[in-house]
Protein backbone atom coordinates (compact mmCIF):
# COMPACT_ATOMS: atom_id res chain seq x y z
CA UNK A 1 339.56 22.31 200.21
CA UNK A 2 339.80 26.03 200.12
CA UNK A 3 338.47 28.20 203.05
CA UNK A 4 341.17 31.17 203.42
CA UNK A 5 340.43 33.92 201.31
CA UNK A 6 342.91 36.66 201.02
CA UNK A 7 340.88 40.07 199.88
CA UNK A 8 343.44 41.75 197.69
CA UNK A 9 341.93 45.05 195.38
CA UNK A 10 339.95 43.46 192.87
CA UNK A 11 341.20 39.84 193.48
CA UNK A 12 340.15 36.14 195.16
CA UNK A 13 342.72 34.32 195.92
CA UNK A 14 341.76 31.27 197.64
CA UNK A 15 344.56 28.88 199.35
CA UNK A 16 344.52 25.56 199.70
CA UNK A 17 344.10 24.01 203.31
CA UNK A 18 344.42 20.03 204.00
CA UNK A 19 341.24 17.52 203.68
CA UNK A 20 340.36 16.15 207.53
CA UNK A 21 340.81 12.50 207.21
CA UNK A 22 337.50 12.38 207.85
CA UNK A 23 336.51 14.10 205.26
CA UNK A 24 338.45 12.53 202.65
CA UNK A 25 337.39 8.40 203.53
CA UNK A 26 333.97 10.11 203.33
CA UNK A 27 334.77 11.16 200.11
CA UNK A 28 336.00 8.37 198.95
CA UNK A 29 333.42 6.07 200.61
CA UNK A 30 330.66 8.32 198.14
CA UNK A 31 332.55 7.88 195.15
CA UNK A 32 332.42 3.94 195.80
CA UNK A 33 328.92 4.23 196.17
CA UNK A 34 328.17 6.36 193.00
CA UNK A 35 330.19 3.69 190.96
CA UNK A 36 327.84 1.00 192.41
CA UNK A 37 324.78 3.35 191.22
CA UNK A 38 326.59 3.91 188.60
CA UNK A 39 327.11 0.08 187.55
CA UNK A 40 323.34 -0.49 188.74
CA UNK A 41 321.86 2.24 186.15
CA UNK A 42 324.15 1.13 183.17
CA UNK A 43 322.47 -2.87 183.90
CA UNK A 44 319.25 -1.17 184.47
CA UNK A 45 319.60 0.91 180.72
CA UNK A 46 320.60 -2.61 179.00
CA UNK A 47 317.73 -4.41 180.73
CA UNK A 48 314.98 -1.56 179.20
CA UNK A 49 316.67 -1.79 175.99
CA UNK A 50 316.78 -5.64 175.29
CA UNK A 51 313.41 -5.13 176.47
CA UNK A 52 312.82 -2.90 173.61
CA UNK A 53 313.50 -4.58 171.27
CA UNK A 54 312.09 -8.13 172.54
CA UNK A 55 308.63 -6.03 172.29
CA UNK A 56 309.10 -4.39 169.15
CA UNK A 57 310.14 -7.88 167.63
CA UNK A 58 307.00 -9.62 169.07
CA UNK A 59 304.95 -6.95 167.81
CA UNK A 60 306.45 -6.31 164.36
CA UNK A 61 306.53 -9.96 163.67
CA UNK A 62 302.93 -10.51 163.34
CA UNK A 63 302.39 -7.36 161.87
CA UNK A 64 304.58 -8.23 158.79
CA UNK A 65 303.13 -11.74 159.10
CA UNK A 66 299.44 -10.94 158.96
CA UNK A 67 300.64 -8.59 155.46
CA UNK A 68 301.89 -11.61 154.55
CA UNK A 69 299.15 -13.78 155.45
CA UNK A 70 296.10 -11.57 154.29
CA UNK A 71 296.19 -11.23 150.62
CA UNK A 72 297.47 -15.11 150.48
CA UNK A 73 294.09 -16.06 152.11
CA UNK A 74 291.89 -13.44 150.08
CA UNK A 75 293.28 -14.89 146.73
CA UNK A 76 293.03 -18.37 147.91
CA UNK A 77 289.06 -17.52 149.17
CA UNK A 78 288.56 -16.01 146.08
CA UNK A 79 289.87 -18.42 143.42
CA UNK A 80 287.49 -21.32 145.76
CA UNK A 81 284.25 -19.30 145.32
CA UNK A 82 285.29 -17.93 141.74
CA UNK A 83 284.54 -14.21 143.24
């Protein structure tokens, strides 16, 4: 932490003072907690994304089966009634 300035012509200098111990377990207690968040969000992102693609699969399925499906039953209604 740096909180002494010394005001020299045209210069900062800023010196180093030492962390309360205080200060520092609260430090340290936030940077365990932003590792948990951090943990949390990276599960969250893979949860979205298998979700993704679980609805893109369920939707592109039938999709490719119906283009499948359609001109199969058109030719097959069409050879029965000789259209």
């Amino acid at each position: 932490m740096y909180t002494r300035f010394d005001l020299a012509p045209l210069n900062l200098i800023l010196l180093p003072t030492p962390m309360e111990p205080e200060l520092s377990e609260r430090l340290a207690l936030q940077e365990k907690k932003l590792d948990a968040i951090y943990a949390s969000v990276e599960k969250t992102r893979k949860y979205f994304l298998w979700t993704l693609i679980a609805t893109a699969v369920t939707f592109a399925l039938p999709l490719i089966g119906i283009m499948i499906a359609i001109p199969w039953l058109l030719s097959t209604l069409s050879s029965a009634y000789q259209i």
